[in-house]
Protein backbone atom coordinates (compact mmCIF):
# COMPACT_ATOMS: atom_id res chain seq x y z
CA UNK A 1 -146.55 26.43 120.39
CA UNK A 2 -144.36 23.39 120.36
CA UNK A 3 -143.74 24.09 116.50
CA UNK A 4 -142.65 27.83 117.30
CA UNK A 5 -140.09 26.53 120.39
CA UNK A 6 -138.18 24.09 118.22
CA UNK A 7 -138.24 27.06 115.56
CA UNK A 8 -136.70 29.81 118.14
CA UNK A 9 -134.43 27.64 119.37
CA UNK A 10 -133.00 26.11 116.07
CA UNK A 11 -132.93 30.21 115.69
CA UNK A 12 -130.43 30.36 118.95
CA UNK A 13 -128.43 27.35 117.36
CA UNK A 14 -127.94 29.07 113.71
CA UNK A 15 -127.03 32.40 115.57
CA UNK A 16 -124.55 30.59 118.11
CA UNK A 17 -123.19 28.64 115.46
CA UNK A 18 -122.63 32.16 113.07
CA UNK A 19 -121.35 33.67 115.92
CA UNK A 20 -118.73 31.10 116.23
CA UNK A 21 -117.34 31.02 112.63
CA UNK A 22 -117.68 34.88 113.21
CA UNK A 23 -114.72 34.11 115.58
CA UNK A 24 -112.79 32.36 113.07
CA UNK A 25 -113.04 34.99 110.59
CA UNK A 26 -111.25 37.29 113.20
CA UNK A 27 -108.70 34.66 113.25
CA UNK A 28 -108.18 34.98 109.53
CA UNK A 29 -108.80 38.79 109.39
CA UNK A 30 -105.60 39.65 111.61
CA UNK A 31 -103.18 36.73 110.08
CA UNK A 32 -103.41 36.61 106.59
CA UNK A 33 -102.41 39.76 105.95
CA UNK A 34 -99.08 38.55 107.99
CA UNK A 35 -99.30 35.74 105.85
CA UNK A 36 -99.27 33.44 109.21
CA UNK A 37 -101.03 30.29 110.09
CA UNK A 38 -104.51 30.74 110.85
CA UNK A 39 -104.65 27.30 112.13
CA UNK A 40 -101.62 27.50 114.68
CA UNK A 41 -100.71 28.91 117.07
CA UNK A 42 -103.81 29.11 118.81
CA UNK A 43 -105.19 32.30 119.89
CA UNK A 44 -103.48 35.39 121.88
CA UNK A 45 -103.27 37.95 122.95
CA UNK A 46 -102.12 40.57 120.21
CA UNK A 47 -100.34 42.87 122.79
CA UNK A 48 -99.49 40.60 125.80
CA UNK A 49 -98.58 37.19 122.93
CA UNK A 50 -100.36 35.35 126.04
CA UNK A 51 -102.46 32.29 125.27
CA UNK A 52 -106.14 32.70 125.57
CA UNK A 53 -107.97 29.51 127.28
CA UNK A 54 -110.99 28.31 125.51
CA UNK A 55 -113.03 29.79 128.28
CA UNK A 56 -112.23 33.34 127.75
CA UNK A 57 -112.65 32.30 124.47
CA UNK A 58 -116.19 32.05 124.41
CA UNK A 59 -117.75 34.30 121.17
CA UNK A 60 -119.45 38.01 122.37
CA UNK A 61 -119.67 36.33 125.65
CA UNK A 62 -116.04 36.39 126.70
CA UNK A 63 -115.92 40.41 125.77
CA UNK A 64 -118.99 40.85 128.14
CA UNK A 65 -117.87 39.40 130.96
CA UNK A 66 -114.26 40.14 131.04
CA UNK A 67 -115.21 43.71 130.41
CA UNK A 68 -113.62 44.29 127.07
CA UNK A 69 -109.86 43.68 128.32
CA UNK A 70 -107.76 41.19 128.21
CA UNK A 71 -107.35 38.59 131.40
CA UNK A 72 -104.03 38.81 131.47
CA UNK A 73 -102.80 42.24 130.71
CA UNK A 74 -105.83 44.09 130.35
CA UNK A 75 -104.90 46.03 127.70
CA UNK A 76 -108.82 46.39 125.85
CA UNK A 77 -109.82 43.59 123.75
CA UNK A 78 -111.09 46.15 120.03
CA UNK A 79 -114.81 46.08 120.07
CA UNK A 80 -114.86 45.08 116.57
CA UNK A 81 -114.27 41.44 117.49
CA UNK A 82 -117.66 40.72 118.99
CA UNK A 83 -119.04 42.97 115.83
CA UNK A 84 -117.96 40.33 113.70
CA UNK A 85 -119.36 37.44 115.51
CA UNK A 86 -122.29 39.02 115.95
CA UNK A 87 -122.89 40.28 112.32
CA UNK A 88 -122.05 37.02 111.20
CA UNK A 89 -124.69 35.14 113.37
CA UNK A 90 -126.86 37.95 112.46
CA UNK A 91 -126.17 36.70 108.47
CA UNK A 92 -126.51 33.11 109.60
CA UNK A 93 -129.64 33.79 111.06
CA UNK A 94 -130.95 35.40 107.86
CA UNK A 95 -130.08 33.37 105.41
CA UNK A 96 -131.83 30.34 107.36
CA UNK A 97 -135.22 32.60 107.46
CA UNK A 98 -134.29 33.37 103.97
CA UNK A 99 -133.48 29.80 102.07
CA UNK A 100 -133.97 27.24 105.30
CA UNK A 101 -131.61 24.94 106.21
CA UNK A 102 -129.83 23.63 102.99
CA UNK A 103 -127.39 23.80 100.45
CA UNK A 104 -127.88 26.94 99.17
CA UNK A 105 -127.98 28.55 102.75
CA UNK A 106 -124.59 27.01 103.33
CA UNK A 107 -123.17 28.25 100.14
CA UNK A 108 -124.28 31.67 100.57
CA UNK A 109 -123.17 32.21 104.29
CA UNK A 110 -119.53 30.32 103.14
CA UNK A 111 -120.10 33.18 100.77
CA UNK A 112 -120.46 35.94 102.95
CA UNK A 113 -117.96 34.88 105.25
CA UNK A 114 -115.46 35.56 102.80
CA UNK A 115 -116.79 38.77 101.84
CA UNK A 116 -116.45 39.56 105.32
CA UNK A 117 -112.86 38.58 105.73
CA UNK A 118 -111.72 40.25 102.84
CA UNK A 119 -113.94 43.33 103.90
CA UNK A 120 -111.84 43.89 107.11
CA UNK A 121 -108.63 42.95 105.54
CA UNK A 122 -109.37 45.79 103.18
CA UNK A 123 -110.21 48.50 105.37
CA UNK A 124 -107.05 47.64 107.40
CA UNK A 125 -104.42 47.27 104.75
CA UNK A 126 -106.25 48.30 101.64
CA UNK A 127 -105.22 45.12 99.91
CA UNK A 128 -107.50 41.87 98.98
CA UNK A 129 -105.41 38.91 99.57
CA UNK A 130 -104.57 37.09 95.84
CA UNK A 131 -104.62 33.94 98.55
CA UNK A 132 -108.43 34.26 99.53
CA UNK A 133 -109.66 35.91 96.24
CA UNK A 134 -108.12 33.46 93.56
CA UNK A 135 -109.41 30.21 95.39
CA UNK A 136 -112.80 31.66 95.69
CA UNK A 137 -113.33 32.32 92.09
CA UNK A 138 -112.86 28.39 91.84
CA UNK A 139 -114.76 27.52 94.82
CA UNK A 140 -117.29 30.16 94.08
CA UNK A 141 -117.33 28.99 90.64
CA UNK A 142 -119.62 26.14 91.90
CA UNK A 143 -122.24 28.20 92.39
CA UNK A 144 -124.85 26.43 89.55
CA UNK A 145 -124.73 23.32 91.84
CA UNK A 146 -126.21 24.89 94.93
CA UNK A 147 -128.22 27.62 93.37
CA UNK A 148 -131.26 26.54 91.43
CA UNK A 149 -130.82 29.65 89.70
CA UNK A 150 -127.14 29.12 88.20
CA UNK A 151 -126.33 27.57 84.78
CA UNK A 152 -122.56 26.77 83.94
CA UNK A 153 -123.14 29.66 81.50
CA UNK A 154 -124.14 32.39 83.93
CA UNK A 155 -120.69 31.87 86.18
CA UNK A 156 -118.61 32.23 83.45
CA UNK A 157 -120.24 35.22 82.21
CA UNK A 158 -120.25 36.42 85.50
CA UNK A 159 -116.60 35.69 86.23
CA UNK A 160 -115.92 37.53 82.81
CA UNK A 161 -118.14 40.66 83.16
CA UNK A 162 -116.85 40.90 87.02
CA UNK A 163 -113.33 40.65 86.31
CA UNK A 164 -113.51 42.05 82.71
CA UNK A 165 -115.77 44.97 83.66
CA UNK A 166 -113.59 46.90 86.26
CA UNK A 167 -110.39 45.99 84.47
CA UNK A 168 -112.07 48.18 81.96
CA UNK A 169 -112.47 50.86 84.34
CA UNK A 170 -108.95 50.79 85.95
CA UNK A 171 -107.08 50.55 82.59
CA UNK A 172 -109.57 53.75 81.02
CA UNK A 173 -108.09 55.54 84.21
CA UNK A 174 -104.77 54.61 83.93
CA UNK A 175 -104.61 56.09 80.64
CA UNK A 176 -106.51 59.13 81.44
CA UNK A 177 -104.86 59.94 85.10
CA UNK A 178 -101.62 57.89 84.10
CA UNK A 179 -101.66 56.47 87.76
CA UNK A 180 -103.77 53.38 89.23
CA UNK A 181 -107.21 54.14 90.94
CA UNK A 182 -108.22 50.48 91.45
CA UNK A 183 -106.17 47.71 92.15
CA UNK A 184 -105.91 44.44 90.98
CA UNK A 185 -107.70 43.10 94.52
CA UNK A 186 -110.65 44.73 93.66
CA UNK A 187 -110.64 43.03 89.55
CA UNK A 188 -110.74 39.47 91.10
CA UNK A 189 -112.45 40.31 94.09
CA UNK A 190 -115.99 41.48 91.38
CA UNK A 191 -114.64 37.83 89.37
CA UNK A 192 -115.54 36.15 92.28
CA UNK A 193 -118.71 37.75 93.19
CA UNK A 194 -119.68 37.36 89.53
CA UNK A 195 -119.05 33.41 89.80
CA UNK A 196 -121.52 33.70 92.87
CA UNK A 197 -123.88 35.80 91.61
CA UNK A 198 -123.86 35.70 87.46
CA UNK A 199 -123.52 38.44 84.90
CA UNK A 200 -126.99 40.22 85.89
CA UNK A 201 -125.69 40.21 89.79
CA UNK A 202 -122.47 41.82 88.74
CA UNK A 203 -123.93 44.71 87.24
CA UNK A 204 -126.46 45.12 90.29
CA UNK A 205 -123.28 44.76 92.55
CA UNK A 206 -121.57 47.31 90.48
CA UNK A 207 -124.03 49.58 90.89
CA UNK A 208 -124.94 49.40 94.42
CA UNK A 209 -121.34 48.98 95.28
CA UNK A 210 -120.75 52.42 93.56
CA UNK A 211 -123.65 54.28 95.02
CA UNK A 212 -122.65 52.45 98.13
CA UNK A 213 -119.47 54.33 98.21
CA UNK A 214 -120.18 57.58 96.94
CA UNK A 215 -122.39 58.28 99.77
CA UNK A 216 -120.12 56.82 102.34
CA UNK A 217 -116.97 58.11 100.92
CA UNK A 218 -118.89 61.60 100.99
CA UNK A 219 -119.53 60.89 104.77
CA UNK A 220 -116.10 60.19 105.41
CA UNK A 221 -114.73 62.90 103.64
CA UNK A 222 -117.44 65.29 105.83
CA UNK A 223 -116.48 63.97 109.05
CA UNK A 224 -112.85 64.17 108.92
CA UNK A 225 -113.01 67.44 107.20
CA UNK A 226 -110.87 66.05 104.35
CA UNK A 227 -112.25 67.13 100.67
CA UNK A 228 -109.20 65.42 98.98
CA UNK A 229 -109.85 63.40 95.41
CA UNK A 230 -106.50 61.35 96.46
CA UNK A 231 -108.33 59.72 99.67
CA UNK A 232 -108.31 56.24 99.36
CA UNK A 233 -111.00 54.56 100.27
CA UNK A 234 -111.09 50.96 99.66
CA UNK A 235 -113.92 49.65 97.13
CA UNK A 236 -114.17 45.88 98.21
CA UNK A 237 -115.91 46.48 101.39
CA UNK A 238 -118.48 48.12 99.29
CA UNK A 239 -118.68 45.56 96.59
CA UNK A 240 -119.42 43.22 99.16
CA UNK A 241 -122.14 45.45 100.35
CA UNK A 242 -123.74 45.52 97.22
CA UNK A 243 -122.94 41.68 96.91
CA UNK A 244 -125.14 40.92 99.93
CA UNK A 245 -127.35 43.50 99.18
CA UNK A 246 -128.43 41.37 95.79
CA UNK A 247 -128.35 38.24 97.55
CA UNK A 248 -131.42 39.55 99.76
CA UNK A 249 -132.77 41.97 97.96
CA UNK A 250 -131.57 41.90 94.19
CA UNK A 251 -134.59 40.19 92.36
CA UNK A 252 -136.88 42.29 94.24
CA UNK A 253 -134.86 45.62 93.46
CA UNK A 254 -134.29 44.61 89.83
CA UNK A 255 -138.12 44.00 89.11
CA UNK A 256 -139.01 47.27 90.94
CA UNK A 257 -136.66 49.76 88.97
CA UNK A 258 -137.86 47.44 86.12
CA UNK A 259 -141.40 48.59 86.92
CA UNK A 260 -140.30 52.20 87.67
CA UNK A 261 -138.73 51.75 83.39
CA UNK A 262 -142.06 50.84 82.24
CA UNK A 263 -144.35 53.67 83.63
């Protein structure tokens, strides 16, 4: 009993700690694109420019009890910012019943983080910021140190076949369309994953990032009624989708179509 109390509660810690770097990455979802500090000016309000005290700061907690609106205007405080800190305790918590506490739970929830942030960034401005991506190919690029895994070998093939593999794809359509249908966020965005993740992740993630959004671009085009082959819908949130996906599930997934070859 005393075993499963210190294990629930390191639990609450993980989640609470997640939940708080979930926070940050709200920080950096609505600045960069501004290409403002996220370190200062602290945070405000986005409508009223009003300084928000660390007490109605609080992450998920702060929406609850101030009712979703700001304290000083209350103009509504977007719903999505408790989403994030609560999706990325949720991936905190995970990864620690996943890997434990250790480096490679660190690196992958540093990892997801950032797919996170450039996620959001995408959906809003359908760019992936050159100033998040191109560090985290380097950064990422560290990956055979913290994942047993990882050679040298397997991230540069995977930084090659990631980048190299859609700029295949956007330059065939260029020729064929004679207009762009994936930009160059999107080519070092699948360079970084495949510095996380190797050449065999990349083509997983290429996969499920396609299938990924097929069926959700097909949803989007049903609900708002629009059948148009010019809607853009951006590819990196899906990418990361499939990213994740492999970092859970991808051995398991990869053996069982494996299987499915075989019989």
């Amino acid at each position: 009993m005393m075993g499963f109390n210190y294990f629930f509660m390191f639990t609450i810690f993980v989640f609470i700690f997640g939940a708080c770097i979930g926070s940050f990455l709200n920080v950096c979802i609505y600045r960069i694109p501004e290409n403002n500090s996220i370190v200062t000016p602290g945070s405000f309000c986005p409508v009223c420019k009003q300084s928000i005290p660390f007490y109605c700061n609080i992450p998920i907690l702060s929406y609850v009890f101030l009712k979703g609106r700001c304290k000083f205007c209350h103009n509504p405080i977007s719903i999505r910012y408790p989403f994030i800190e609560t999706l990325t305790g949720i991936f905190a918590v995970l990864l620690f019943y996943k890997f434990g506490i250790g480096l490679t739970m660190v690196y992958w929830f540093v990892f997801i983080s950032v797919l996170i942030t450039i996620s959001f960034i995408d959906i809003d401005h359908q760019i992936i910021p050159d100033i998040i991506s191109l560090p985290g190919i380097l950064i990422f690029a560290s990956s055979f140190y913290f994942l047993p895994e990882m050679t040298i070998k397997d991230t540069i093939l995977g930084i090659f076949a990631g980048g190299g593999s859609l700029y295949a794809v956007a330059f065939l359509y260029f020729l064929i369309k004679k207009q762009e249908g994936m930009g160059g966020g999107d080519i070092k965005l699948l360079a970084m994953i495949g510095a996380a993740t190797g050449i065999k992740g990349v083509f997983f993630i290429i996969f499920a990032g396609s299938l990924l959004g097929t069926f959700f671009g097909i949803l989007i085009m049903v609900y708002t009624r629009i059948a148009d082959s010019k809607l853009k819908i951006p590819f990196g949130p899906f990418l990361a989708m499939g990213a994740i996906l492999y970092i859970f599930f991808g051995e398991q997934l990869i053996q069982w179509y494996l299987t499915i070859l075989r019989t």
